[in-house]
N, C-alpha and C. Protein backbone atom coordinates (compact mmCIF):
# COMPACT_ATOMS: atom_id res chain seq x y z
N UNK A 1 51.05 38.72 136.26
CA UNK A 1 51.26 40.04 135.67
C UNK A 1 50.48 40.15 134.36
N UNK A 2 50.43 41.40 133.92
CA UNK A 2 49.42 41.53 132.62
C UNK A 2 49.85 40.97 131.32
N UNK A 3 49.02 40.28 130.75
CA UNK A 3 49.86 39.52 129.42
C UNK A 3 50.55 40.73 128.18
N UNK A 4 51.18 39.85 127.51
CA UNK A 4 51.55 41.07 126.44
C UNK A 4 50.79 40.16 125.31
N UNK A 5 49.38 40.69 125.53
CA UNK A 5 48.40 40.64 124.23
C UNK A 5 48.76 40.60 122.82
N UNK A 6 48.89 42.21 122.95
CA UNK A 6 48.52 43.04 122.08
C UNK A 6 49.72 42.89 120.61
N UNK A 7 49.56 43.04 119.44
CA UNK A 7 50.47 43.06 118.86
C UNK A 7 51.68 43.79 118.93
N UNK A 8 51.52 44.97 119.88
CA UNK A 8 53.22 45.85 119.73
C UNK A 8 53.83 44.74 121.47
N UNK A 9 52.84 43.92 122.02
CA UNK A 9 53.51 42.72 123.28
C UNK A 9 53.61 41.77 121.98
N UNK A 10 53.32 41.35 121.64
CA UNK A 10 53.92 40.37 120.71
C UNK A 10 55.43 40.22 120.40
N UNK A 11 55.60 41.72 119.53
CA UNK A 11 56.77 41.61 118.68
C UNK A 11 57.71 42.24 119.73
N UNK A 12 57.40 42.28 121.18
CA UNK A 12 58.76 42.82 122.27
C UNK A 12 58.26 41.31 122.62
N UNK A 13 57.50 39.87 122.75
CA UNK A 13 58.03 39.19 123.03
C UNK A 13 59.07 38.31 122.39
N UNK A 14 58.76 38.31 121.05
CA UNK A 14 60.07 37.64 119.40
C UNK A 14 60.87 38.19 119.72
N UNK A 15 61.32 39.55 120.36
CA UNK A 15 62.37 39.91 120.23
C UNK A 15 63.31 39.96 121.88
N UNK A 16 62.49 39.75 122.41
CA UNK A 16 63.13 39.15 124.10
C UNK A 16 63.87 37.63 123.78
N UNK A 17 62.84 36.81 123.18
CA UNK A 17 63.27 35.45 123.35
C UNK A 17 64.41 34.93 122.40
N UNK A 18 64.22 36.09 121.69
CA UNK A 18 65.33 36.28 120.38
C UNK A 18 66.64 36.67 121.27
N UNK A 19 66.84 37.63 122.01
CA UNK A 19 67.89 38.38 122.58
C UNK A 19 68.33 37.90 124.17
N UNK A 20 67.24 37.38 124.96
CA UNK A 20 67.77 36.97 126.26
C UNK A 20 67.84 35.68 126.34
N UNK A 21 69.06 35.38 126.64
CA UNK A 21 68.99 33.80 126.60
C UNK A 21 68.51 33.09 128.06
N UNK A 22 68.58 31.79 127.89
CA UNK A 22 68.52 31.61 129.11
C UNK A 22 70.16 31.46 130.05
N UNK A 23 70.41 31.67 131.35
CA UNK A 23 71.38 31.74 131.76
C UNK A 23 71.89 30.22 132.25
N UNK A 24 71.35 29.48 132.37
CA UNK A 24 71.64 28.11 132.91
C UNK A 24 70.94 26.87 132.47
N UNK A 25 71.21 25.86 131.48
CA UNK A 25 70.14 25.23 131.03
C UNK A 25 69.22 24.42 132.06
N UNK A 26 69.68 24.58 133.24
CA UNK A 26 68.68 23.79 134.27
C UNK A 26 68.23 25.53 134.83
N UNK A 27 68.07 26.44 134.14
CA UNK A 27 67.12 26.89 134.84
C UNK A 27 66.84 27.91 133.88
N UNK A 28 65.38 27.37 132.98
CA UNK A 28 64.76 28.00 132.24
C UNK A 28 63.95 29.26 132.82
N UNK A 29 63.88 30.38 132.47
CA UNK A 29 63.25 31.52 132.30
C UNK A 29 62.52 32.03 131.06
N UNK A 30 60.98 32.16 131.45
CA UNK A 30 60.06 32.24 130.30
C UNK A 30 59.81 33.94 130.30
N UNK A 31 59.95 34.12 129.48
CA UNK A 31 59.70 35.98 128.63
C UNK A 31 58.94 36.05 130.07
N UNK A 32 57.61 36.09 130.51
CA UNK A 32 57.41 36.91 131.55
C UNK A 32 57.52 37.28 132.82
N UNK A 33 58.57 35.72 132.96
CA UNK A 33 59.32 36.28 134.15
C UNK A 33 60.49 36.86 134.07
N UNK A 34 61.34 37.13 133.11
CA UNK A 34 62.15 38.07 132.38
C UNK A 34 61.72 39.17 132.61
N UNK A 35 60.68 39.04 132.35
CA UNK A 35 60.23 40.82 132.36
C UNK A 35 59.54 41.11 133.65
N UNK A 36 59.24 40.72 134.86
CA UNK A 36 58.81 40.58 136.12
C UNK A 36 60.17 40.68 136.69
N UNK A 37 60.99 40.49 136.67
CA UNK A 37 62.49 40.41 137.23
C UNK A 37 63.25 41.83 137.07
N UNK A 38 62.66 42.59 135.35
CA UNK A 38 63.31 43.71 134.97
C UNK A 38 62.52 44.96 135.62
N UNK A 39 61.30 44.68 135.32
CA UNK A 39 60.21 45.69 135.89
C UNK A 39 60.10 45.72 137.47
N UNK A 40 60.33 44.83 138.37
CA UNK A 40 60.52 44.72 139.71
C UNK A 40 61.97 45.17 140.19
N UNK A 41 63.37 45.66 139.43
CA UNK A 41 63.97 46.20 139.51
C UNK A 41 63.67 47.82 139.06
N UNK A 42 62.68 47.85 138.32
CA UNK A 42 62.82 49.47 137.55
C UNK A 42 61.45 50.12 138.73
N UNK A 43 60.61 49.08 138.97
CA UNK A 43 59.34 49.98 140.09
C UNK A 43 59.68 49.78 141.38
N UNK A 44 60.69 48.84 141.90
CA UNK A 44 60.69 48.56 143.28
C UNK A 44 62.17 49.86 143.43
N UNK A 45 62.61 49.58 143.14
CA UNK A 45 64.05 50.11 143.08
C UNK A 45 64.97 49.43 144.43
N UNK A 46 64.30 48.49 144.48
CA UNK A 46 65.13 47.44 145.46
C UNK A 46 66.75 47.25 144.37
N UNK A 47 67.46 46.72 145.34
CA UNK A 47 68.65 46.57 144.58
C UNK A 47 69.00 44.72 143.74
N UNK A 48 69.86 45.04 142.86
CA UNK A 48 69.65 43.64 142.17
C UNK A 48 69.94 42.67 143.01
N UNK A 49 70.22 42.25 144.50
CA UNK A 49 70.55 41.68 145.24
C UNK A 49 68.86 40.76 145.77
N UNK A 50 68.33 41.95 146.54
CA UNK A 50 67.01 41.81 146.41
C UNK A 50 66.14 40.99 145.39
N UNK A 51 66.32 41.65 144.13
CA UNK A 51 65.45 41.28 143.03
C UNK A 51 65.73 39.71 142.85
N UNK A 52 67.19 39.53 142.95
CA UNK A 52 68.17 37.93 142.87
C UNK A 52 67.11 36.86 143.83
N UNK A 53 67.39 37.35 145.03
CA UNK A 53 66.63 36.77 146.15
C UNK A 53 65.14 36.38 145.74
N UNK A 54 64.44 37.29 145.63
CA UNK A 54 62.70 37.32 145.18
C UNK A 54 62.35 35.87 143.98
N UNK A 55 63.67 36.05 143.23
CA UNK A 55 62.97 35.21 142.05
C UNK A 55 63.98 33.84 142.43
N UNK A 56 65.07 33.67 143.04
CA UNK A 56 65.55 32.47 143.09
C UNK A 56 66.37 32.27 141.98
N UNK A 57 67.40 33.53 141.77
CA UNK A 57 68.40 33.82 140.53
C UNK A 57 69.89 34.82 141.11
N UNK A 58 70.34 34.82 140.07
CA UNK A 58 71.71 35.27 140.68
C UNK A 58 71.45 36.82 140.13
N UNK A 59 72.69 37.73 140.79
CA UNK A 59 72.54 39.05 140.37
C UNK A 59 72.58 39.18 139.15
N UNK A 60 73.85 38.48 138.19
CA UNK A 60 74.08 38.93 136.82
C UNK A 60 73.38 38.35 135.88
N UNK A 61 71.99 37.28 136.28
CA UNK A 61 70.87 36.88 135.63
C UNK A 61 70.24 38.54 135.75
N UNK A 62 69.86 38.77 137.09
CA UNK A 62 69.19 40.29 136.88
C UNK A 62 69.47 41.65 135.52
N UNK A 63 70.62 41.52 136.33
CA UNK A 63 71.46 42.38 135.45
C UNK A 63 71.36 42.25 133.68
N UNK A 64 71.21 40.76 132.96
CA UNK A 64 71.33 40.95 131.52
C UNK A 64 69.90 40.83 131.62
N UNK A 65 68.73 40.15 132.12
CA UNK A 65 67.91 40.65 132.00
C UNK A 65 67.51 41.79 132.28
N UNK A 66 67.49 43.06 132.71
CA UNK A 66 67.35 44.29 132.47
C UNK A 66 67.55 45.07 131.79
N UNK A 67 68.90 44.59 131.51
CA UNK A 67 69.58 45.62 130.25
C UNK A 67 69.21 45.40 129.06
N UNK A 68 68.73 43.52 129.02
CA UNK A 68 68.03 42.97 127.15
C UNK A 68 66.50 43.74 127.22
N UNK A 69 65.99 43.70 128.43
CA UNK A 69 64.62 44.21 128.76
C UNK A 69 64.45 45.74 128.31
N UNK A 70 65.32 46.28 128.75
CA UNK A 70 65.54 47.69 128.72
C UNK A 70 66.03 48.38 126.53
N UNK A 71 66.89 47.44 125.72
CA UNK A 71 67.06 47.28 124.93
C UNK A 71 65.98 46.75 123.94
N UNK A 72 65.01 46.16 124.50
CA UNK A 72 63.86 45.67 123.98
C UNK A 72 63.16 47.10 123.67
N UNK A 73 62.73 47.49 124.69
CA UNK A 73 61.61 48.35 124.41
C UNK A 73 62.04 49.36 123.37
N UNK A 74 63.14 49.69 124.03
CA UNK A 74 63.64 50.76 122.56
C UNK A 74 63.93 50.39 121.51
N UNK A 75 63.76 49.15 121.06
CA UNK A 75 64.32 48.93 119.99
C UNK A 75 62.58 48.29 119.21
N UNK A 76 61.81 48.11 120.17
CA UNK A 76 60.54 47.95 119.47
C UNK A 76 59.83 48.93 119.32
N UNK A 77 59.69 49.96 120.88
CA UNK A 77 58.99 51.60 121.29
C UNK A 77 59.56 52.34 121.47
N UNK A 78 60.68 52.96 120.69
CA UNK A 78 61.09 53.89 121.09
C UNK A 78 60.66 55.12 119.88
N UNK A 79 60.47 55.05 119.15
CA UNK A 79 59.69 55.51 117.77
C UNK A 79 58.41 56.04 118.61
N UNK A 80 57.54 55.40 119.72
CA UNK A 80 56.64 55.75 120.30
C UNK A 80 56.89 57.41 121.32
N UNK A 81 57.84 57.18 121.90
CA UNK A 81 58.00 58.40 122.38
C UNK A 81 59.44 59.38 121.70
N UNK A 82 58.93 60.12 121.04
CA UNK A 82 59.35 61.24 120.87
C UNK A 82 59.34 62.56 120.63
N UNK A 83 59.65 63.80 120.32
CA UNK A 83 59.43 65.46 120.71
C UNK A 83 58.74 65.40 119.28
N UNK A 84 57.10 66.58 119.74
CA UNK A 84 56.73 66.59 118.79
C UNK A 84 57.54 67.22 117.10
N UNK A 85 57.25 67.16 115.98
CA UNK A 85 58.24 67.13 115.16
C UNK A 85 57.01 68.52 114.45
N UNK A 86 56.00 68.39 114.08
CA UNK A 86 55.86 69.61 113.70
C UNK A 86 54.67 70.85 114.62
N UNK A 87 54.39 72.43 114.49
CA UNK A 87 54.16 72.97 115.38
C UNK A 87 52.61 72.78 115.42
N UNK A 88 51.79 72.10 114.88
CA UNK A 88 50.43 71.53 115.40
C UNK A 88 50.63 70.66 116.32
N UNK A 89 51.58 69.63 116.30
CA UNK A 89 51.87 68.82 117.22
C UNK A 89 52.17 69.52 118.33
N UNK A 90 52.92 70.36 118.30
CA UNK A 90 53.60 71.07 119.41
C UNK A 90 52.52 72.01 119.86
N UNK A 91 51.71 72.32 118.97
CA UNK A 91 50.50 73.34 119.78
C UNK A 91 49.45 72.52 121.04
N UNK A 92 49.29 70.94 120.38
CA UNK A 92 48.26 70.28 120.99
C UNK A 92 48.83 69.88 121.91
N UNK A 93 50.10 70.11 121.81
CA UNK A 93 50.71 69.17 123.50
C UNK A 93 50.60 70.58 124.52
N UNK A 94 51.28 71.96 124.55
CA UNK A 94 50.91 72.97 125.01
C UNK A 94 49.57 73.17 125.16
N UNK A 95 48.29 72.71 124.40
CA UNK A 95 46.83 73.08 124.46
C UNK A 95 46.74 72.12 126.19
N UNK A 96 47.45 70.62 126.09
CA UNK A 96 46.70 69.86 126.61
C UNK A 96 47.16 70.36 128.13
N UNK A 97 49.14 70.97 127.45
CA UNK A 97 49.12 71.08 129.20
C UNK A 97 48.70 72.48 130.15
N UNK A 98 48.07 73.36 129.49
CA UNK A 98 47.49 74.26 129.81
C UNK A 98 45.81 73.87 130.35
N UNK A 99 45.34 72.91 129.65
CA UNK A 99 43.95 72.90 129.99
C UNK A 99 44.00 71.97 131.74
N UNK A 100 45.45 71.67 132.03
CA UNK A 100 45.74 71.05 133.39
C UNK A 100 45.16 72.36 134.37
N UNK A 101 46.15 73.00 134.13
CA UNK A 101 46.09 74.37 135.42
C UNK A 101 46.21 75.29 134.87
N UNK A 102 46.48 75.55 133.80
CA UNK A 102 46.58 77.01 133.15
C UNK A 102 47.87 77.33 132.88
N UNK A 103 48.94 76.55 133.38
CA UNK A 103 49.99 77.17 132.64
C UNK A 103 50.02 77.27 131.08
N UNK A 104 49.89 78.54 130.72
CA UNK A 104 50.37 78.80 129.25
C UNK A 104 51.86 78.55 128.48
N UNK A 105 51.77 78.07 127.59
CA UNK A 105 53.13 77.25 126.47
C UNK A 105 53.89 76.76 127.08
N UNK A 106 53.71 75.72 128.42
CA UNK A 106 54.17 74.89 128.40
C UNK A 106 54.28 73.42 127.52
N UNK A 107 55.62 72.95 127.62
CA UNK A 107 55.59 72.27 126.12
C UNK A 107 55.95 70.99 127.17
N UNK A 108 55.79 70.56 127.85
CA UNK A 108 56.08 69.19 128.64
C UNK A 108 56.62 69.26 129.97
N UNK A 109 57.00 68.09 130.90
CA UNK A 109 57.36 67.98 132.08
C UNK A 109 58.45 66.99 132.27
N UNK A 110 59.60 67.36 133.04
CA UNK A 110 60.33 66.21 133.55
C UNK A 110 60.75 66.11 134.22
N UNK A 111 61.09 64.70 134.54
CA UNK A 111 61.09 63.97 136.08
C UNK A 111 62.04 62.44 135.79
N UNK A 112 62.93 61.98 136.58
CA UNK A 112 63.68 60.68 136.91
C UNK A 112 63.52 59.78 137.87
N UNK A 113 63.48 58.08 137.55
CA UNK A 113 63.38 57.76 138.59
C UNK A 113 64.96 56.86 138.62
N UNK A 114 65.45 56.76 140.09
CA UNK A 114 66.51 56.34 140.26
C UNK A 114 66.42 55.05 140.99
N UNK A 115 67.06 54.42 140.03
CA UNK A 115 67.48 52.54 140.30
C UNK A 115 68.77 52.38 140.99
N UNK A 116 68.28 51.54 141.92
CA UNK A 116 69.79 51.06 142.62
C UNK A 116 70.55 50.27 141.90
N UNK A 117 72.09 50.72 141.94
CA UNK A 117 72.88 49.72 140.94
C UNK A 117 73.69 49.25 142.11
N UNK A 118 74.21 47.88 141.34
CA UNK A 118 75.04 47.17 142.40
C UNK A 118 76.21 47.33 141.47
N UNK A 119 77.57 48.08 141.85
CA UNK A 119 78.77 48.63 141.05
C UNK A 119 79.63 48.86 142.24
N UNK A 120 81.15 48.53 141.60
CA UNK A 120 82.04 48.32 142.64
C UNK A 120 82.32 49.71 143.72
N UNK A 121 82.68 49.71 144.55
CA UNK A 121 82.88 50.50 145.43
C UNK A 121 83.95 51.73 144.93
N UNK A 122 84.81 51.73 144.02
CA UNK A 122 85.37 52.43 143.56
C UNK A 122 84.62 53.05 142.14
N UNK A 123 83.49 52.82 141.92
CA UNK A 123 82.56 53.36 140.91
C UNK A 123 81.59 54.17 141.27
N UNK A 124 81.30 54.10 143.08
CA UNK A 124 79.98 54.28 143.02
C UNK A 124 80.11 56.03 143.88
N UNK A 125 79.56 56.71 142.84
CA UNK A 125 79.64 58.15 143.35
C UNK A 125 78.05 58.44 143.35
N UNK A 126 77.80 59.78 143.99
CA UNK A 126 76.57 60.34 144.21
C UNK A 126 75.77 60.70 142.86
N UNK A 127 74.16 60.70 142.63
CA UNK A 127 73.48 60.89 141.96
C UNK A 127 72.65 61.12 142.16
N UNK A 128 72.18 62.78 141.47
CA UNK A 128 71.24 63.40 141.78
C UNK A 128 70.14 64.17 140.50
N UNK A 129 68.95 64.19 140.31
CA UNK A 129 68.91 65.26 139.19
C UNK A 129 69.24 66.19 138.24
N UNK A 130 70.00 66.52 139.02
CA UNK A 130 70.78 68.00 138.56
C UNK A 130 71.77 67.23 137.60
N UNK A 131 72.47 65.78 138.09
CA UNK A 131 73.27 65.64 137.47
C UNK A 131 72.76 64.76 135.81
N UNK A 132 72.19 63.96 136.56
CA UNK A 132 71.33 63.49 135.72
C UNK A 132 70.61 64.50 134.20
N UNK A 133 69.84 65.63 134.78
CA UNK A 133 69.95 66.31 133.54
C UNK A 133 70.89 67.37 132.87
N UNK A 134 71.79 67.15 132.99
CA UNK A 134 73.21 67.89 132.48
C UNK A 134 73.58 66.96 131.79
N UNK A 135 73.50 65.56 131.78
CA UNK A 135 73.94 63.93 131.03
C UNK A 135 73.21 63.69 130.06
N UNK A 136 72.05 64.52 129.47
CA UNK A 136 70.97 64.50 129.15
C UNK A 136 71.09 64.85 127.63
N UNK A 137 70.39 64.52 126.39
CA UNK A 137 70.70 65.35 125.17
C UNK A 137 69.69 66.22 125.31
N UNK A 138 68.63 65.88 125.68
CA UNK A 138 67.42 67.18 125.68
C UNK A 138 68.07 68.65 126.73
N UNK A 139 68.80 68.31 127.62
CA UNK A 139 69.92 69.34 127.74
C UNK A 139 70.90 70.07 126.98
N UNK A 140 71.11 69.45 126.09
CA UNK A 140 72.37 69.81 125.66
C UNK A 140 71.72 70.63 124.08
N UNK A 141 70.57 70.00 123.61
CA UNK A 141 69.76 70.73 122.74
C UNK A 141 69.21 72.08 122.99
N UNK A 142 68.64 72.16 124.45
CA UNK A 142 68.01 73.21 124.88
C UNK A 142 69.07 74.65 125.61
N UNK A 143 70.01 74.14 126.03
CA UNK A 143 71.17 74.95 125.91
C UNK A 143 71.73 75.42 124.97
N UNK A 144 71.74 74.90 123.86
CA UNK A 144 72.50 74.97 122.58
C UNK A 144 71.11 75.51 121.22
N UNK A 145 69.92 75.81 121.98
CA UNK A 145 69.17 77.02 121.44
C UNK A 145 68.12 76.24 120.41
N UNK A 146 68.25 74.59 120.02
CA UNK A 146 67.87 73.81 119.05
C UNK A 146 66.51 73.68 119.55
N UNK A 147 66.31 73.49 120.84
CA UNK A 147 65.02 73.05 121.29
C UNK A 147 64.15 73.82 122.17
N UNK A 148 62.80 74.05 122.08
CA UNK A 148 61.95 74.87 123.22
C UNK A 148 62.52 76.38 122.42
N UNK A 149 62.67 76.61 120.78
CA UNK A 149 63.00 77.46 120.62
C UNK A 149 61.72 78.20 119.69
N UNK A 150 60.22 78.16 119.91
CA UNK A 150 59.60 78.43 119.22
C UNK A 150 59.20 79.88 119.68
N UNK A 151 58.21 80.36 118.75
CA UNK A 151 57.75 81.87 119.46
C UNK A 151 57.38 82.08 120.76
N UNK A 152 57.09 83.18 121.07
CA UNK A 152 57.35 83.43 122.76
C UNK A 152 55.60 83.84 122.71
N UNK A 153 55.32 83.34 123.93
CA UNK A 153 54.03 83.76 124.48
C UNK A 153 53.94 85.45 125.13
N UNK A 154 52.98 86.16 124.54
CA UNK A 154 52.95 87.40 125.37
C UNK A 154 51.94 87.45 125.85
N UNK A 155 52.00 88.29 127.33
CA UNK A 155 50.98 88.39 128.21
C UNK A 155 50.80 89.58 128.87
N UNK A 156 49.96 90.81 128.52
CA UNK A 156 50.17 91.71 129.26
C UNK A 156 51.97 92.54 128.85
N UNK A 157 52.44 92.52 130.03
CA UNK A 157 53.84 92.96 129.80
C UNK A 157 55.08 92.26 129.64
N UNK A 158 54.74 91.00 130.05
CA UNK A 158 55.43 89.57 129.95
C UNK A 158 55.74 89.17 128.85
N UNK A 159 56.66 87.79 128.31
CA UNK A 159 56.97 87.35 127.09
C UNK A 159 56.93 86.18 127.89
N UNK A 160 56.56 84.88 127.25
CA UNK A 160 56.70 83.59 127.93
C UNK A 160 57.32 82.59 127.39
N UNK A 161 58.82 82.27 126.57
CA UNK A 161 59.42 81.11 125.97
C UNK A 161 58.56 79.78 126.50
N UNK A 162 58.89 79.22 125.04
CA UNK A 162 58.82 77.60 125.62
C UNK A 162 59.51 77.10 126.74
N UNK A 163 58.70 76.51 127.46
CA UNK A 163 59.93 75.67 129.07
C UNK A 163 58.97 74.50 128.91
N UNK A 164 59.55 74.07 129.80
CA UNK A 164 59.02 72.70 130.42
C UNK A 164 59.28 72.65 131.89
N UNK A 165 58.64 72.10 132.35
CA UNK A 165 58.57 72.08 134.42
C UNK A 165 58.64 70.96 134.50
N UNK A 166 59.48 71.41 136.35
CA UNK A 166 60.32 69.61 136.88
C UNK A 166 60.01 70.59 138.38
N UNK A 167 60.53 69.69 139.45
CA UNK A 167 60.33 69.55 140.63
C UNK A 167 61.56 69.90 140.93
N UNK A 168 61.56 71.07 142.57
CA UNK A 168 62.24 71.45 143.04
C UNK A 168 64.17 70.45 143.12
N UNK A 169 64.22 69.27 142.11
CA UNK A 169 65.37 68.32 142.54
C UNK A 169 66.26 69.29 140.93
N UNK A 170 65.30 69.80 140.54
CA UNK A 170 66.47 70.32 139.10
C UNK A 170 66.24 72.16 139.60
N UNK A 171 67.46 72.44 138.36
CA UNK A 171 67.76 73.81 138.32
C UNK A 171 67.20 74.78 137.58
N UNK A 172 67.02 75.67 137.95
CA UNK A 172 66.14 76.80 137.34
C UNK A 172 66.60 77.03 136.18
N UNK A 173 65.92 77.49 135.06
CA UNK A 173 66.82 78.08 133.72
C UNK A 173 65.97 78.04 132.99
N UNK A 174 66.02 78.88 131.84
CA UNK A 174 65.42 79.88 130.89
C UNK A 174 63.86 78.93 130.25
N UNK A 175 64.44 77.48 129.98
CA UNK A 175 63.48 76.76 129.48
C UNK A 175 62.85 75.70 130.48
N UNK A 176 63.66 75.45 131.83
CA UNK A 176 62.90 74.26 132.69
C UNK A 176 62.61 75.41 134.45
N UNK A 177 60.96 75.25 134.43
CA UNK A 177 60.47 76.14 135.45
C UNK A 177 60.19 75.50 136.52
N UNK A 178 60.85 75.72 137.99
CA UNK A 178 60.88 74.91 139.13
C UNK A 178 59.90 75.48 139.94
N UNK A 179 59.90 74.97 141.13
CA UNK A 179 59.12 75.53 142.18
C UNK A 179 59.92 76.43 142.55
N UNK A 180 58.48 77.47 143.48
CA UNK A 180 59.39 78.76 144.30
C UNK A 180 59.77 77.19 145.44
N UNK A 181 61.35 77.52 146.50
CA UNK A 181 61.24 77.16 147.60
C UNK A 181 60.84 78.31 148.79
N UNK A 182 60.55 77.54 150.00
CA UNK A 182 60.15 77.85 151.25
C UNK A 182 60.75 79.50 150.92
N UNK A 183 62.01 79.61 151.59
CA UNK A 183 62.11 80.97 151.79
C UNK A 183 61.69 81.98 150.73
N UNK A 184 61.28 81.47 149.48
CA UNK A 184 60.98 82.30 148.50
C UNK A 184 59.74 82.37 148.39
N UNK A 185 58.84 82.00 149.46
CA UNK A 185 57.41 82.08 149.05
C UNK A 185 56.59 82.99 150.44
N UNK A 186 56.84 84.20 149.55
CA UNK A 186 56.76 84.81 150.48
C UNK A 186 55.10 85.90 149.89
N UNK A 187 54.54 85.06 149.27
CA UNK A 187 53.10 85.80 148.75
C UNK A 187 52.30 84.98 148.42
N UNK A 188 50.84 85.30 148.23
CA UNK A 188 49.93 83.96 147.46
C UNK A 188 49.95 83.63 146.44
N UNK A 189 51.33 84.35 145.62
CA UNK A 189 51.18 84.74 144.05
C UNK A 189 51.94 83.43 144.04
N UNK A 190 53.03 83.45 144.85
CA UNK A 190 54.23 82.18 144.99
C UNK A 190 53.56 80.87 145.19
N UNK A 191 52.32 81.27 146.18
CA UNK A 191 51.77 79.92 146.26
C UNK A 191 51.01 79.18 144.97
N UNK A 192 50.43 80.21 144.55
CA UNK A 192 49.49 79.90 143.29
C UNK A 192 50.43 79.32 141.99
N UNK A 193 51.49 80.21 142.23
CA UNK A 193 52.14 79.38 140.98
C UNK A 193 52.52 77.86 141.38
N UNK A 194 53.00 77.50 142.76
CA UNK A 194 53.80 76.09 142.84
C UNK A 194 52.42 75.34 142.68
N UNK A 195 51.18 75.78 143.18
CA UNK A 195 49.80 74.93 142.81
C UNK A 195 49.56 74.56 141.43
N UNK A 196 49.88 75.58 141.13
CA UNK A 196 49.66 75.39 139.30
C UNK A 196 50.62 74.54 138.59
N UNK A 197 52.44 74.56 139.17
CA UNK A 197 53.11 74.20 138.57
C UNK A 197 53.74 72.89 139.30
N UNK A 198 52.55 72.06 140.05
CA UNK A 198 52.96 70.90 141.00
C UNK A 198 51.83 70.30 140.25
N UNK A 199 50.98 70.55 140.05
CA UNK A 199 49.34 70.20 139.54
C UNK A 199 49.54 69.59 138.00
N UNK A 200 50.24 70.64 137.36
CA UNK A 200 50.79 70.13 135.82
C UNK A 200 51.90 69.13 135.72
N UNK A 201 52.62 69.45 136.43
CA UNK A 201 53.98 68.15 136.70
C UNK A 201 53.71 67.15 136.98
N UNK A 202 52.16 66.96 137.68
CA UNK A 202 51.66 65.21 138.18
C UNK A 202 51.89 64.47 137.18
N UNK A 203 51.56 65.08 135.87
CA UNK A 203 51.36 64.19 134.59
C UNK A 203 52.78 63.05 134.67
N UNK A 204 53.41 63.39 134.56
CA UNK A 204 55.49 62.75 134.80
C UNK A 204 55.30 61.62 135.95
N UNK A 205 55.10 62.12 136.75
CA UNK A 205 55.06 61.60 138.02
C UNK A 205 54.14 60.25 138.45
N UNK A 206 53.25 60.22 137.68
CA UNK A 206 52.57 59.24 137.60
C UNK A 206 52.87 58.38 136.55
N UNK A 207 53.54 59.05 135.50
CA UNK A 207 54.11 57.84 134.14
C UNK A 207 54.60 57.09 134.82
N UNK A 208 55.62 57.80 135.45
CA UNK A 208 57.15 56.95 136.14
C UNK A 208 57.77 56.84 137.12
N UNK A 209 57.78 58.05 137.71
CA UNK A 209 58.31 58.69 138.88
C UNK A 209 57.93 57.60 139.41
């Protein structure tokens, strides 16, 4: 797997070897298979059973390695991703995602990917998008008027708020713009927009999805 070179792999490796121990002293685990164990749970989305099997470890080795893995990054990168803070920032991210397909003031895209958990049978209920972003603070901001609240785009006869676009798995609403579905696409106008607004959403989708 790819080394962690670079100085911001450095200081997430001091701070892995700092935080994950090893689980068994006859069976040492070195930082990058720690992190081959966490990342093969987060891209495979095989279940930790699986992942156990692959490396020749038990589930709840998986398990704290993921969660120290997962605690790592944010606690080294998480400063790396966050909403732009002032409106140049916020113009150049709208510049960039317009020069995709043309959607105008769009301010970003989102998308989830879902990991299999191994949780007792009396825990384990359904999970879907929808629910997922209702659990969300960037929900609970953008409902509550704090966020995506900048001036409105006009066009012609139109006004265009800040939104952000996701894929037909979330719900329509004032600031997050979905696809038309099937029965609603009933013109080329419908088509042109899901082209435009499937075309700009790749960006997400390829981070993580």
């Amino acid at each position: 797997m790819t080394r962690l070179a670079d100085h911001r792999g450095m200081d997430l490796r001091m701070h892995l070897q700092a935080t994950i121990p090893s689980i068994n002293a006859l069976m040492i685990f070195t930082v990058e298979k720690k992190v081959a164990i966490a990342v093969m749970v987060i891209a495979s989305r095989n279940t930790h059973y699986h992942v156990a099997n692959a490396f020749g470890c038990g589930r709840s080795t998986v398990t704290t390695f993921l969660h120290e893995f997962v605690r790592s990054l944010v606690h080294k990168g998480g400063h790396l991703i966050k909403w732009p803070t002032t409106e140049s920032e916020m113009r150049d991210v709208k510049d960039g995602f317009r020069a995709l397909r043309g959607l105008p003031h769009c301010c970003g895209a989102i998308d989830c990917t879902h990991i299999n958990m191994d949780l007792p049978r009396n825990e384990q209920r359904p999970c879907n998008d929808k629910r997922v972003l209702r659990n969300l603070g960037m929900y609970r901001l953008c409902q509550g008027g704090d966020r995506l609240r900048g001036a409105t785009f006009e066009f012609q006869e139109f006004s265009f708020p800040e939104y952000i676009v996701g894929d037909g798995g979330y719900v329509l609403l004032p600031w997050l713009m979905i696809p038309f579905q099937r029965p609603e696409m009933v013109s080329q106008r419908h088509r042109n927009y899901n082209f435009m607004q499937s075309s700009t959403r790749i960006v997400v989708e390829r981070a993580f999805s």
